[in-house]
Protein backbone atom coordinates (compact mmCIF):
# COMPACT_ATOMS: atom_id res chain seq x y z
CA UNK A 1 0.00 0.00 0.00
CA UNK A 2 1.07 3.38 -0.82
CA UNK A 3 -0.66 7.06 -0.53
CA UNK A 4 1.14 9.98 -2.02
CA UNK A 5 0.09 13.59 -0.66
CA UNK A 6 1.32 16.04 -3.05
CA UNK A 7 1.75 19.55 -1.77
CA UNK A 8 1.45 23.04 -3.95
CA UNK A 9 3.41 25.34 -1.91
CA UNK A 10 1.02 28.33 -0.16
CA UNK A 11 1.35 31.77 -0.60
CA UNK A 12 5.12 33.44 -1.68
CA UNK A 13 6.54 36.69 -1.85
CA UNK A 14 6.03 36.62 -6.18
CA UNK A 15 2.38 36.21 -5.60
CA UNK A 16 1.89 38.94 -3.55
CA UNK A 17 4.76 41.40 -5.83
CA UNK A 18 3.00 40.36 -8.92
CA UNK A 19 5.71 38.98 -10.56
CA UNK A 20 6.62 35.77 -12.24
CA UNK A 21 7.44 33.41 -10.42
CA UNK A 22 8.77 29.65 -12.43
CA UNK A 23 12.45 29.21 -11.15
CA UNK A 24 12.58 32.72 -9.30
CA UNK A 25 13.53 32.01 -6.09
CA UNK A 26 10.89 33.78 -3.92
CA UNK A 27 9.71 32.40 -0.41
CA UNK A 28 7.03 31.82 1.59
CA UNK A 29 5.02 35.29 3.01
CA UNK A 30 3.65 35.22 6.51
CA UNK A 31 0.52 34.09 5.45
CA UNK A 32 2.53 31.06 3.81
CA UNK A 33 4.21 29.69 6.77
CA UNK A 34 1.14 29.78 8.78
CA UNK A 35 -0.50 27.69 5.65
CA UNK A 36 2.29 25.77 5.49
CA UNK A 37 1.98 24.74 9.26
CA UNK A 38 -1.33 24.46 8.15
CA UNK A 39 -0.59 21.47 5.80
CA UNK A 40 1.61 20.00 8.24
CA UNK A 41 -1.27 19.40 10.77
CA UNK A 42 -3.68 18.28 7.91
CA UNK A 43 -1.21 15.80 6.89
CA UNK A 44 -0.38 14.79 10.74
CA UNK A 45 -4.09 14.28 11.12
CA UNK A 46 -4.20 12.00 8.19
CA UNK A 47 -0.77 9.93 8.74
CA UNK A 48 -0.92 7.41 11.14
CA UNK A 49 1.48 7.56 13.93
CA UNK A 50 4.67 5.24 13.41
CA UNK A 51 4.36 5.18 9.60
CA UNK A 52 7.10 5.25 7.31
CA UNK A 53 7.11 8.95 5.87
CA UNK A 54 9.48 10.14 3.37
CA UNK A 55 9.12 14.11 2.51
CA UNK A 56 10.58 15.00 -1.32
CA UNK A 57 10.47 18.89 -2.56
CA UNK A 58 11.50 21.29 -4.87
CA UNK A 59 14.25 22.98 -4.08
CA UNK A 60 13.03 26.36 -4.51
CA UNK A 61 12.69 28.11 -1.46
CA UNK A 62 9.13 28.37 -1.40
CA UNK A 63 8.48 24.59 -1.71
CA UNK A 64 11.30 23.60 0.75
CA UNK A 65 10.58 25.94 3.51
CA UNK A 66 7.25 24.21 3.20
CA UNK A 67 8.65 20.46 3.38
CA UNK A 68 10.63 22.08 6.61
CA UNK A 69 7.40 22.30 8.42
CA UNK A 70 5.78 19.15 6.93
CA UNK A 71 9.19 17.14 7.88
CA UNK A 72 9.92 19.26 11.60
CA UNK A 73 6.57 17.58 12.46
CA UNK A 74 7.44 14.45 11.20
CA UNK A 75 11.09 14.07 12.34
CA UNK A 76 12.22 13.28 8.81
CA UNK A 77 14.78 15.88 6.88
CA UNK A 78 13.00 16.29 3.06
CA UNK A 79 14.63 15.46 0.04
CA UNK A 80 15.35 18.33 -2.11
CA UNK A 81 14.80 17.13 -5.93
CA UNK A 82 15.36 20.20 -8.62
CA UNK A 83 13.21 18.14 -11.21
CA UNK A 84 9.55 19.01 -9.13
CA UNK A 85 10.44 22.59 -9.65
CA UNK A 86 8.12 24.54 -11.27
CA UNK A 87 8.18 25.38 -15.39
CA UNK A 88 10.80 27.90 -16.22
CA UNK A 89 10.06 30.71 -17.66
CA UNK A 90 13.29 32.23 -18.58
CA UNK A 91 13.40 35.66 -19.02
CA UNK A 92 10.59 36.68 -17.71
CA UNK A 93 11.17 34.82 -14.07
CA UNK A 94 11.18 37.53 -10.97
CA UNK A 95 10.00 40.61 -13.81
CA UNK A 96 6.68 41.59 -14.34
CA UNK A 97 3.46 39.18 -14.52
CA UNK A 98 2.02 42.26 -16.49
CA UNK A 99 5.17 42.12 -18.70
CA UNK A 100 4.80 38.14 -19.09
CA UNK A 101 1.10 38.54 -20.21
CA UNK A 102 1.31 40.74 -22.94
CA UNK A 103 4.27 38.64 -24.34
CA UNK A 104 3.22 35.36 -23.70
CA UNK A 105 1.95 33.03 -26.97
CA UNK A 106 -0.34 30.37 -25.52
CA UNK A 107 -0.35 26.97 -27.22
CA UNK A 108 -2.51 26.03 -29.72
CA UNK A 109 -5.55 23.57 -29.31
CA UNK A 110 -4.38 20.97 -31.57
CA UNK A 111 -1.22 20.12 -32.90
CA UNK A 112 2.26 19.81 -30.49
CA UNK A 113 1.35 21.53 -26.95
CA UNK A 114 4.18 20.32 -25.66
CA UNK A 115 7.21 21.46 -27.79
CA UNK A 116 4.82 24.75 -27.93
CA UNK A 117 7.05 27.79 -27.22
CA UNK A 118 5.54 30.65 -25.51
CA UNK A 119 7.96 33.14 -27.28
CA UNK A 120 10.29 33.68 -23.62
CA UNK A 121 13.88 32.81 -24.30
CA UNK A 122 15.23 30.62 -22.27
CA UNK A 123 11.48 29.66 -20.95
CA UNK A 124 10.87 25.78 -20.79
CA UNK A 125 8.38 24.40 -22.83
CA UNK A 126 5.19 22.37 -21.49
CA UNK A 127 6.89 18.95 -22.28
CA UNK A 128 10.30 20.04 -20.87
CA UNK A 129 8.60 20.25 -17.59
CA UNK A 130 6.70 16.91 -17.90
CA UNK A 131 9.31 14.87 -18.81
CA UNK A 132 11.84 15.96 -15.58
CA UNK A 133 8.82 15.55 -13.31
CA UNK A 134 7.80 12.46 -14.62
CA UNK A 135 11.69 11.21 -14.17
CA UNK A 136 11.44 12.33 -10.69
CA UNK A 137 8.01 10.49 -9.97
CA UNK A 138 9.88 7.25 -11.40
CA UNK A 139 12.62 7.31 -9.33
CA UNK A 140 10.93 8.26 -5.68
CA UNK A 141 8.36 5.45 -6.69
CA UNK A 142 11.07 3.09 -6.94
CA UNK A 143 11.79 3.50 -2.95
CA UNK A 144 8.58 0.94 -1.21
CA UNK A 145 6.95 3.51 1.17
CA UNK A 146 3.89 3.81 2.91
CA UNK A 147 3.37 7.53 2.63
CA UNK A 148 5.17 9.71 0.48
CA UNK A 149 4.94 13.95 0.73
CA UNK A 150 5.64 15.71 -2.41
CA UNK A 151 6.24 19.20 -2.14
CA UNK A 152 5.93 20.97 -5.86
CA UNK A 153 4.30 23.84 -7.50
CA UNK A 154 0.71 24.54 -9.24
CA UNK A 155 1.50 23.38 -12.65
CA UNK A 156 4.03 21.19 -11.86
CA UNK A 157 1.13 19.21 -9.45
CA UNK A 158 -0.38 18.06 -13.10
CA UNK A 159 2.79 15.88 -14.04
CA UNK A 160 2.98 14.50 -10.86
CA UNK A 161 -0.77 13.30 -10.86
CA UNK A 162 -0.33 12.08 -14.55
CA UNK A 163 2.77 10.30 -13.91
CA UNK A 164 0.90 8.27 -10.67
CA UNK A 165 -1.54 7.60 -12.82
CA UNK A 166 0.33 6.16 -15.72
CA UNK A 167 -0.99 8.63 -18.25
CA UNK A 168 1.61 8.27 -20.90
CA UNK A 169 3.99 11.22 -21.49
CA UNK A 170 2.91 11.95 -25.21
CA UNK A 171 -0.38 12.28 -23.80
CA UNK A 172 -0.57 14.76 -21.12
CA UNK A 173 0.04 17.80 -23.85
CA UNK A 174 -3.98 18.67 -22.98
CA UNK A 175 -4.39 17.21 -19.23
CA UNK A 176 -5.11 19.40 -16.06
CA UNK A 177 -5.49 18.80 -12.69
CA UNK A 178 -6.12 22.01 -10.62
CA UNK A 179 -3.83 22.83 -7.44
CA UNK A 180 -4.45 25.65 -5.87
CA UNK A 181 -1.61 27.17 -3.81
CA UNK A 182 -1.47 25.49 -0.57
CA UNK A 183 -3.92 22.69 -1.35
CA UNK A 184 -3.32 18.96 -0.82
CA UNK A 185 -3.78 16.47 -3.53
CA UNK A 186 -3.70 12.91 -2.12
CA UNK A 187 -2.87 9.37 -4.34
CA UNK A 188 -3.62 6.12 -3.04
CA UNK A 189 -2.93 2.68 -4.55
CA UNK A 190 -4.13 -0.72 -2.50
CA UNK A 191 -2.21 -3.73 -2.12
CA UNK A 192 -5.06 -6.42 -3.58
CA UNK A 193 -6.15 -4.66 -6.99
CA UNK A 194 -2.63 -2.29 -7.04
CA UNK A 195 -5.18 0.18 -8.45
CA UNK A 196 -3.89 4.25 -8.46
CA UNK A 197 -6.81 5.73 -7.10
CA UNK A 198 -7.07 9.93 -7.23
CA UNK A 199 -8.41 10.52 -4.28
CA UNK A 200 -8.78 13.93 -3.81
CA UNK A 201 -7.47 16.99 -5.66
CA UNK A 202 -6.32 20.68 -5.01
CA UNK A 203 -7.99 20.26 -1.56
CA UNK A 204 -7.55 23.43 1.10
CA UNK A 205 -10.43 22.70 3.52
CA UNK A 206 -7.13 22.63 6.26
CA UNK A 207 -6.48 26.27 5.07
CA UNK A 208 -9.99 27.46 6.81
CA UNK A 209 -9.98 25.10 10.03
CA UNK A 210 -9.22 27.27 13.21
């Protein structure tokens, strides 16, 4: 049996400046680490005591600072992994979101969405992302745990979710699965049927408990 509770990061500093965020290096706000301890409980709640946990994260500050408070709780030291970053999105990463939007070329609804460049240079491209998250997902399923805490980023959540699924990688160029900042998104697959179950996704309910 294993259940993977993947984490999109809570509120950082780029949210609140308005500027891009991908592979800038901004951090949690105030309101972040209290979300952040936020998640922690949630995921203490849900955990059994004397389970073997194993925290991986980005290693942008934002999403490690949040595996610090998911792992303090836990006793276990998280496992920085550069592929769950977020997508890059070159030159426009820490400048203005306003900037980004007037530049930015979305992808087309047909045809190859993910070698679809959005005009940044040095910006990764949709399938750039998918593939080093999708490595990443292969490698920490390799380890036999019972719960696994994945620390990522909004759009990097979708790869991860694909990849537990199976989904293969030439097929996620349309796929979407919503995760709001701070939200849990919790995978599950049983030991009789070894079905991957989605169990819940983008969930904050543990952002508004007291």
């Amino acid at each position: 049996m294993r259940t993977i509770h993947v984490i999109a990061h809570p509120e950082a500093t780029h949210h609140i400046e308005k500027v891009v965020g991908g592979w800038h290096d901004s951090d949690l706000t105030p309101a972040g680490r209290g979300a952040a301890d936020a998640i922690a409980r949630a995921l203490r709640a849900d955990i059994p005591e004397g389970t073997d946990v194993e925290v991986i994260s980005s290693d942008l500050r934002r999403a490690a600072h949040t595996a610090d408070a998911v792992g303090e709780l836990f006793g276990v030291k998280p496992l920085l992994d550069r592929r769950l970053r977020e997508k890059s999105y070159g030159e426009a990463e820490g400048g203005p979101q306003e900037w980004l939007d007037r530049r930015f070329v979305p992808p087309p609804a047909e045809g190859d969405r993910m070698g679809h460049h959005e005009g940044l240079p040095g910006a990764e491209t949709r399938g750039d992302c998918a593939r080093r998250v999708y490595d990443a997902m292969a490698e920490l399923l390799e380890r036999p745990r019972e719960h696994q805490i994945v620390v990522t980023h909004g759009f990097a959540a979708t790869f991860v979710v694909a990849a537990w699924i199976k989904m293969p990688y030439d097929s996620v160029g349309s796929v979407h699965f919503r995760a709001p900042s701070g939200s849990i998104t919790v995978l599950h697959e049983d030991d009789f049927f070894h079905n991957r179950q989605v169990v819940r996704v983008g969930d904050t309910r543990h952002l508004d408990a007291p």
